[in-house]
Each structure stands twice: as structure tokens, then as C-alpha cells.
C-alpha atoms as a PDB file:
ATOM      1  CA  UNK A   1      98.319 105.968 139.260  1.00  0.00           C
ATOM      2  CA  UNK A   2     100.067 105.713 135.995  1.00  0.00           C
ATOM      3  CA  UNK A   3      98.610 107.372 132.788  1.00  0.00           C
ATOM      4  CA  UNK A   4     100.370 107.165 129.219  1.00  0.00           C
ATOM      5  CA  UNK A   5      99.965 110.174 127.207  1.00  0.00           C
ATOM      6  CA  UNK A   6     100.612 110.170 123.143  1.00  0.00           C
ATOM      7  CA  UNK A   7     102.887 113.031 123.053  1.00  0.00           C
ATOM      8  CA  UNK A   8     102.911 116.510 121.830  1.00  0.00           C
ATOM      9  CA  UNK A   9     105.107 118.629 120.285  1.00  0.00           C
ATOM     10  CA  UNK A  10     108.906 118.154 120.406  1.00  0.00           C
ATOM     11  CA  UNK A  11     109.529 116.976 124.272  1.00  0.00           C
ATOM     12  CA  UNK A  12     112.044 115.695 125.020  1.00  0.00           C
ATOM     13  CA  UNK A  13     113.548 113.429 128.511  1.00  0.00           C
ATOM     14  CA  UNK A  14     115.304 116.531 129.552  1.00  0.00           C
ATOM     15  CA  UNK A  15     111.838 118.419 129.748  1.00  0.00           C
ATOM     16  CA  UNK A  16     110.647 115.658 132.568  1.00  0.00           C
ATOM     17  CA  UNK A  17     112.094 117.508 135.216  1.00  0.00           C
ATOM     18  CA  UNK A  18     110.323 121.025 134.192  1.00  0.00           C
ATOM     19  CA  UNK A  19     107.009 119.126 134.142  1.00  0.00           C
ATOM     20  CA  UNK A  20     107.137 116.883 137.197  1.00  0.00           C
ATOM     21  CA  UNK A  21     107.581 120.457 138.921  1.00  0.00           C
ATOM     22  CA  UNK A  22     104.725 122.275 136.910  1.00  0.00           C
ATOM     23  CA  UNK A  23     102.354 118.294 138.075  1.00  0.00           C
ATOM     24  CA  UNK A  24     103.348 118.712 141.722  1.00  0.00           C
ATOM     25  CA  UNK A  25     100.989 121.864 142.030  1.00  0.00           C
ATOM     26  CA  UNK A  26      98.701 119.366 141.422  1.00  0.00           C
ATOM     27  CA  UNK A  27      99.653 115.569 142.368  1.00  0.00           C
ATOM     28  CA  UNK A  28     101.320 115.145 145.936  1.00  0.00           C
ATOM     29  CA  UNK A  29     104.207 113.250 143.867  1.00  0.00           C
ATOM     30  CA  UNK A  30     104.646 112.885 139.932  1.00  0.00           C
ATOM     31  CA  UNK A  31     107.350 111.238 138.110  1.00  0.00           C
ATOM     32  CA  UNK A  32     107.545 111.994 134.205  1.00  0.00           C
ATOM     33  CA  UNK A  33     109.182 109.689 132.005  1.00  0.00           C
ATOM     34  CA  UNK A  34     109.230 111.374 127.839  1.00  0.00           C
ATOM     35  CA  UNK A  35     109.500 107.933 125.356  1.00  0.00           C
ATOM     36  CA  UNK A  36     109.729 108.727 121.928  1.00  0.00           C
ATOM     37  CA  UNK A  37     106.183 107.951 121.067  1.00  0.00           C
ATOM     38  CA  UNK A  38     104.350 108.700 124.418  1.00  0.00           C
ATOM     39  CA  UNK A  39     104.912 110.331 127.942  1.00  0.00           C
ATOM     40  CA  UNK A  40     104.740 108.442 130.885  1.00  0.00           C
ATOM     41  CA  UNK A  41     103.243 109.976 133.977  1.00  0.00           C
ATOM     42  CA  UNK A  42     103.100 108.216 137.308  1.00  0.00           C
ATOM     43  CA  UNK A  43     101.875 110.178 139.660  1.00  0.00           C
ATOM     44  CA  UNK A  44     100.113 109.764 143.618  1.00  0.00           C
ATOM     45  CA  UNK A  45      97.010 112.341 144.221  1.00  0.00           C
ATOM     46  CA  UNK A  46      93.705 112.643 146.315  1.00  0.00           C
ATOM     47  CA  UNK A  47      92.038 113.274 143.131  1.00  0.00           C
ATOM     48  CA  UNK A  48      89.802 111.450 141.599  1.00  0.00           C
ATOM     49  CA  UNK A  49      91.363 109.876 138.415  1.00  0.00           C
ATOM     50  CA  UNK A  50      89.099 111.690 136.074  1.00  0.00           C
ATOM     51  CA  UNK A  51      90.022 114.611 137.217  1.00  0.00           C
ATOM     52  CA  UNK A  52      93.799 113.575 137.277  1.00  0.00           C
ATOM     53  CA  UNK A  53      93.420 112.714 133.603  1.00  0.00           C
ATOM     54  CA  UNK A  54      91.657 116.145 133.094  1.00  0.00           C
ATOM     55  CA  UNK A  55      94.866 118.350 134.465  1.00  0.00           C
ATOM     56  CA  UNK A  56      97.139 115.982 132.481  1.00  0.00           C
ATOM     57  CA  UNK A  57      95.262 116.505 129.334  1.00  0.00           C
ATOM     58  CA  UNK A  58      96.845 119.682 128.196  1.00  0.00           C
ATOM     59  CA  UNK A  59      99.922 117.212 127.915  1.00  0.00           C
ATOM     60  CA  UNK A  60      98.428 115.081 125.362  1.00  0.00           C
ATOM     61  CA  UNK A  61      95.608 112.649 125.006  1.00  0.00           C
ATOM     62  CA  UNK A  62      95.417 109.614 127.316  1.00  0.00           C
ATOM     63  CA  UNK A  63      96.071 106.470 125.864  1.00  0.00           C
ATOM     64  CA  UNK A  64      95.773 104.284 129.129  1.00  0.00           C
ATOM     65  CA  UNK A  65      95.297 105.137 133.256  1.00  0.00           C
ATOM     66  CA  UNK A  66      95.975 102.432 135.491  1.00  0.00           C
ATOM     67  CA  UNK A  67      95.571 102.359 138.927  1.00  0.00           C
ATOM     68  CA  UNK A  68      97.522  99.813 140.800  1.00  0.00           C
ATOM     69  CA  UNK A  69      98.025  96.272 138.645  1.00  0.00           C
ATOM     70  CA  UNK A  70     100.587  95.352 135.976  1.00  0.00           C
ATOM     71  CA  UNK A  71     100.728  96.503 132.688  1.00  0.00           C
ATOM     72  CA  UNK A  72      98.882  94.338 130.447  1.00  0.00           C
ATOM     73  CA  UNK A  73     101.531  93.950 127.946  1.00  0.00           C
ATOM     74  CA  UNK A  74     104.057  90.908 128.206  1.00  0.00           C
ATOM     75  CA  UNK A  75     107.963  91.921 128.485  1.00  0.00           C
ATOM     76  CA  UNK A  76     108.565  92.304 125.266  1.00  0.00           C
ATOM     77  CA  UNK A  77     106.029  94.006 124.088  1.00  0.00           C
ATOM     78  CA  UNK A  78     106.652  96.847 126.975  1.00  0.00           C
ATOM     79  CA  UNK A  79     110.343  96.700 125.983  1.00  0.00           C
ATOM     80  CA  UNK A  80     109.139  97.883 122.309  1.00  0.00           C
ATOM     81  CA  UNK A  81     106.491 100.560 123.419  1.00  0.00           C
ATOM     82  CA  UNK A  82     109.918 101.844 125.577  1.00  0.00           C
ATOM     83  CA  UNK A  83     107.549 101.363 128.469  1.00  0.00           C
ATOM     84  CA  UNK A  84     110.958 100.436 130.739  1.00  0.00           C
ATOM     85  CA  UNK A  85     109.646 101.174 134.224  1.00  0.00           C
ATOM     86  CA  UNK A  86     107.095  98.532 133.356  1.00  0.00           C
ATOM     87  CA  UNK A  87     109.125  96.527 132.412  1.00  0.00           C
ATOM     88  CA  UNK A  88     111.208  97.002 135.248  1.00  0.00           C
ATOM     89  CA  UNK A  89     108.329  96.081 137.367  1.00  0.00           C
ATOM     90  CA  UNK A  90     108.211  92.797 135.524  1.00  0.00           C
ATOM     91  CA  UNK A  91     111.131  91.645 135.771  1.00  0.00           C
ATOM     92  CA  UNK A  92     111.172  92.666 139.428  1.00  0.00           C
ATOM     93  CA  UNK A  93     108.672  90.230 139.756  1.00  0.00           C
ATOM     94  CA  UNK A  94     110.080  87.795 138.103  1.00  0.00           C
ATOM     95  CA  UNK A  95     113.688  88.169 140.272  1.00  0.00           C
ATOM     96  CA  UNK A  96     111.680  88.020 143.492  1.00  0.00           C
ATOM     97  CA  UNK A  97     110.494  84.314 142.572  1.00  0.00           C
ATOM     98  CA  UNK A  98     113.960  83.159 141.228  1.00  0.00           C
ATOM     99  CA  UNK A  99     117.316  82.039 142.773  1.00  0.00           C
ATOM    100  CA  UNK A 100     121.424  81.125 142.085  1.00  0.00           C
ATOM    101  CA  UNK A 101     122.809  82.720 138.133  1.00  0.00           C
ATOM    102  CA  UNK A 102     119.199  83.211 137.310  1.00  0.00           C
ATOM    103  CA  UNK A 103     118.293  85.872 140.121  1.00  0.00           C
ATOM    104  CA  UNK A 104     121.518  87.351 139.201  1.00  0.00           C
ATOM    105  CA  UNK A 105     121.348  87.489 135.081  1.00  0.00           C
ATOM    106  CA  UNK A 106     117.699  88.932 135.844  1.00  0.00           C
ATOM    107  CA  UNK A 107     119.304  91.613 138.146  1.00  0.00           C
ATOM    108  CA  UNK A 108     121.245  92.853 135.934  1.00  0.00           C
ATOM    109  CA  UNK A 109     118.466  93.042 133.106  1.00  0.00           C
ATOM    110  CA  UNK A 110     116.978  95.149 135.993  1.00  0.00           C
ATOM    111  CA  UNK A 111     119.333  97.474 135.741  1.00  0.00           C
ATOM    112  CA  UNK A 112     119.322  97.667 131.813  1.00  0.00           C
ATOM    113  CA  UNK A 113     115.837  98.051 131.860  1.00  0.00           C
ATOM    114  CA  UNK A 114     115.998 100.700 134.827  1.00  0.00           C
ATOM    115  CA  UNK A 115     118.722 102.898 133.392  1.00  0.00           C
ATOM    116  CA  UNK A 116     116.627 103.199 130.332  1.00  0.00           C
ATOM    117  CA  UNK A 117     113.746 104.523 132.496  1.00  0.00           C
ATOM    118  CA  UNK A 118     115.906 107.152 134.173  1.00  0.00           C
ATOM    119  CA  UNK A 119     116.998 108.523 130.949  1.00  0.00           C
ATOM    120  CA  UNK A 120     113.662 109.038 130.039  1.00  0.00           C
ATOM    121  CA  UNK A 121     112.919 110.631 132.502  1.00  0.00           C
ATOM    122  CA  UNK A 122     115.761 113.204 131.869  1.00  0.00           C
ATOM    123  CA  UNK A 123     118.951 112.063 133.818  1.00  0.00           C
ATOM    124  CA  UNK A 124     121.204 110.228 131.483  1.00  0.00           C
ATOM    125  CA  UNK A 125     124.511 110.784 134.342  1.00  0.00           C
ATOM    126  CA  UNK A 126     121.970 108.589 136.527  1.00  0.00           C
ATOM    127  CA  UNK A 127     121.288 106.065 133.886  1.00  0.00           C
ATOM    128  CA  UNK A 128     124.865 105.192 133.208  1.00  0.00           C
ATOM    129  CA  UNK A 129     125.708 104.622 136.685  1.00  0.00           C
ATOM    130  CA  UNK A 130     122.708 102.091 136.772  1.00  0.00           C
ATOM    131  CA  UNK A 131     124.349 100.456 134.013  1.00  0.00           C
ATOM    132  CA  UNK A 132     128.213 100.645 135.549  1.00  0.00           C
ATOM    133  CA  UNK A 133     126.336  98.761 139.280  1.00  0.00           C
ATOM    134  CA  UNK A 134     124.661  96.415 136.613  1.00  0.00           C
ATOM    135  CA  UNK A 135     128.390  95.654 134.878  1.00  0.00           C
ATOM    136  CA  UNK A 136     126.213  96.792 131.710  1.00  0.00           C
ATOM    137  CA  UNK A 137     128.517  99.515 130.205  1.00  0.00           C
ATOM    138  CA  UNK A 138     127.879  97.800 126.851  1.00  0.00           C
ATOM    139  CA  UNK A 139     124.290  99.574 126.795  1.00  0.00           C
ATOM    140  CA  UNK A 140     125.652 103.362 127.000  1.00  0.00           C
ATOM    141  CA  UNK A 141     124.536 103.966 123.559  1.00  0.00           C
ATOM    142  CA  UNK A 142     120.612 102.667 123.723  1.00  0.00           C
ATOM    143  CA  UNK A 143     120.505 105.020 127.436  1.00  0.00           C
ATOM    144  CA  UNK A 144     122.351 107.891 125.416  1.00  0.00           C
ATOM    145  CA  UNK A 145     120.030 108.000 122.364  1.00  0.00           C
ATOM    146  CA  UNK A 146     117.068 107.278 125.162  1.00  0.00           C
ATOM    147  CA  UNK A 147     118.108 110.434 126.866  1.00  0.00           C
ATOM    148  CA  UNK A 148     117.957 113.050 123.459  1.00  0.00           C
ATOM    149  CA  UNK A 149     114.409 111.805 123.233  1.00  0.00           C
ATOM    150  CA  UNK A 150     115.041 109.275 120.195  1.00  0.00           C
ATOM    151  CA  UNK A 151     113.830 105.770 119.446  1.00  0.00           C
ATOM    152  CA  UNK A 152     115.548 103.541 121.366  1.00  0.00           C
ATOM    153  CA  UNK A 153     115.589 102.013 117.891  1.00  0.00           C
ATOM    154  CA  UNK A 154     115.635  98.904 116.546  1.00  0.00           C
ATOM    155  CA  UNK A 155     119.403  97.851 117.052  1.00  0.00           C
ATOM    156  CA  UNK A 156     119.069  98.437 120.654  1.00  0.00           C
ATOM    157  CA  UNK A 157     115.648  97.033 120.737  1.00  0.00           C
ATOM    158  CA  UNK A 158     117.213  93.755 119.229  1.00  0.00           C
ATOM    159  CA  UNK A 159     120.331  94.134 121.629  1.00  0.00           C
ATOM    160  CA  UNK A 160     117.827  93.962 124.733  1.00  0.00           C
ATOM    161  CA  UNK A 161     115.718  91.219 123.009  1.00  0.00           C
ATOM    162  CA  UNK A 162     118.875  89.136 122.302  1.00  0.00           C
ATOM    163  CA  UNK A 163     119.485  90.009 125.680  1.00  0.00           C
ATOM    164  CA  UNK A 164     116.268  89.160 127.118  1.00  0.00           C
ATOM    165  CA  UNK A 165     116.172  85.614 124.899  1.00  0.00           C
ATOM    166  CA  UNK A 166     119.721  84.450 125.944  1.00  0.00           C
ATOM    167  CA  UNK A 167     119.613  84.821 129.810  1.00  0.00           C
ATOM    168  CA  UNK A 168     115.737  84.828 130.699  1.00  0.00           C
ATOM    169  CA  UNK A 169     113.320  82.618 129.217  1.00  0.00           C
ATOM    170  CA  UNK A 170     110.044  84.550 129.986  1.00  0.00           C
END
């Protein structure tokens, strides 16, 4: 199940860890990913998901719960709501289907898009790596300001859409 919460307060992606530990008393796994804008829970329970949503509540109001399925934003638009696991998932997808400098250009927007995730979720040393594997090091500063819980903001936005634009036509 996956559940985006506006946020609360002043959290930031170095909080994630603190609440994925205070979720597991309730959730048999839970991965929290703080964007600027919104928290991002995903998280694997017996519970029904009304009563998931209930317990996750106190963390802010739900803005969407999704069980299984894709997101039902395009690439982009996930890339601007800093919704980069989705995204990740996406372009998953889309490497699975494709082959030669194509599966490889999309593997390494994987890695862009999956190092962004992991600083949001509070390990920027993590992040950077992903980057390094992806031969991405040119991305440091988007993960970086990702990590103190900032908008990605618009340069890096454009740098990922540039990005996206030159290499994959999606």
C-alpha cells in the first residue's frame, strides 16, 4: 500500500528513519520517504486500509492510498510532485520493454531517479553512491538539497527534464 500524506510541521528526510520505526509497531514493513510538499508512506499490513490510513493520520491528511497499480500521473508530472520512487517504478517499466543504448540511458535515469528517493527517505551517503553506479555524479546537488528536506527546485527539476527529454522520449 502506498499513501501520500500533505505534510506537517517541519520534517524533514532525516526524520524517515525515526518514523518508519515508530509505523512498524503497526505495519509489518513501512518505508517513509519526506518530499518537500508531502510524505510518502509505503507500507505492507494485515490491516484494512482504512484503518491503515487512520494510524497514519496523526502524520498528516491523506491525499491519495493506492493499493497495488501505478501512479496515475505520467513521468513528468511525478518527477515535479518529487514523487521519485514512482517514478522509479515507471521507468522500470519502461527499461524492462527496451533494449541496446536505450535500456542503458534509461538505467541510468533509474538511478537518478532512485538516488533522489533514498535521500528522501533520509540517507543522502546512499543516494550518492546510486548516482556514482549510475556514472551520475553530476546530480550530487539536486540529491543533497533532496536530503535537507528542500525543493528539489526548479533548476534541478529542469536538469532531470532536460534529462528526461534528451535520452528518453516518453
Amino acid at each position: 500500500m502506498l499513501v501520500i500524506l500533505e505534510k506537517r510541521g517541519n520534517l524533514k528526510p532525516s526524520d524517515s528513519e525515526i518514523i518508519a520505526k515508530a509505523l512498524k509497531a503497526h505495519f509489518r514493513s513501512c518505508v517513509v520517504r519526506v518530499a518537500s510538499h508531502h510524505l510518502e508512506i509505503a507500507l505492507e499490513t494485515e490491516l484494512p486500509a482504512e484503518e491503515a490510513v487512520a494510524i497514519l493520520n496523526a502524520l498528516g491528511r491523506p491525499l491519495e492510498v493506492r493499493e497495488g497499480g501505478r501512479a496515475p500521473l505520467g513521468l513528468r508530472e511525478l518527477l515535479r510532485a518529487e514523487r521519485f520512487w514512482e517514478a522509479h517504478e515507471v521507468l522500470e517499466g519502461l527499461w524492462r520493454s527496451s533494449s541496446g543504448e536505450r535500456k542503458v540511458t534509461l538505467r541510468r535515469a533509474i538511478g537518478v531517479v532512485a538516488a533522489l528517493a533514498k535521500a528522501q527517505e533520509g540517507k543522502p551517503e546512499a543516494a550518492i553512491e546510486i548516482l556514482r553506479r549510475a556514472g551520475e555524479e553530476g546530480c550530487v546537488e539536486a540529491v543533497l538539497s533532496c536530503s535537507r528536506g528542500e525543493e528539489v527546485g526548479a533548476a534541478a527539476l529542469e536538469c532531470l527534464e532536460r534529462f528526461f527529454s534528451l535520452y528518453i522520449q516518453v
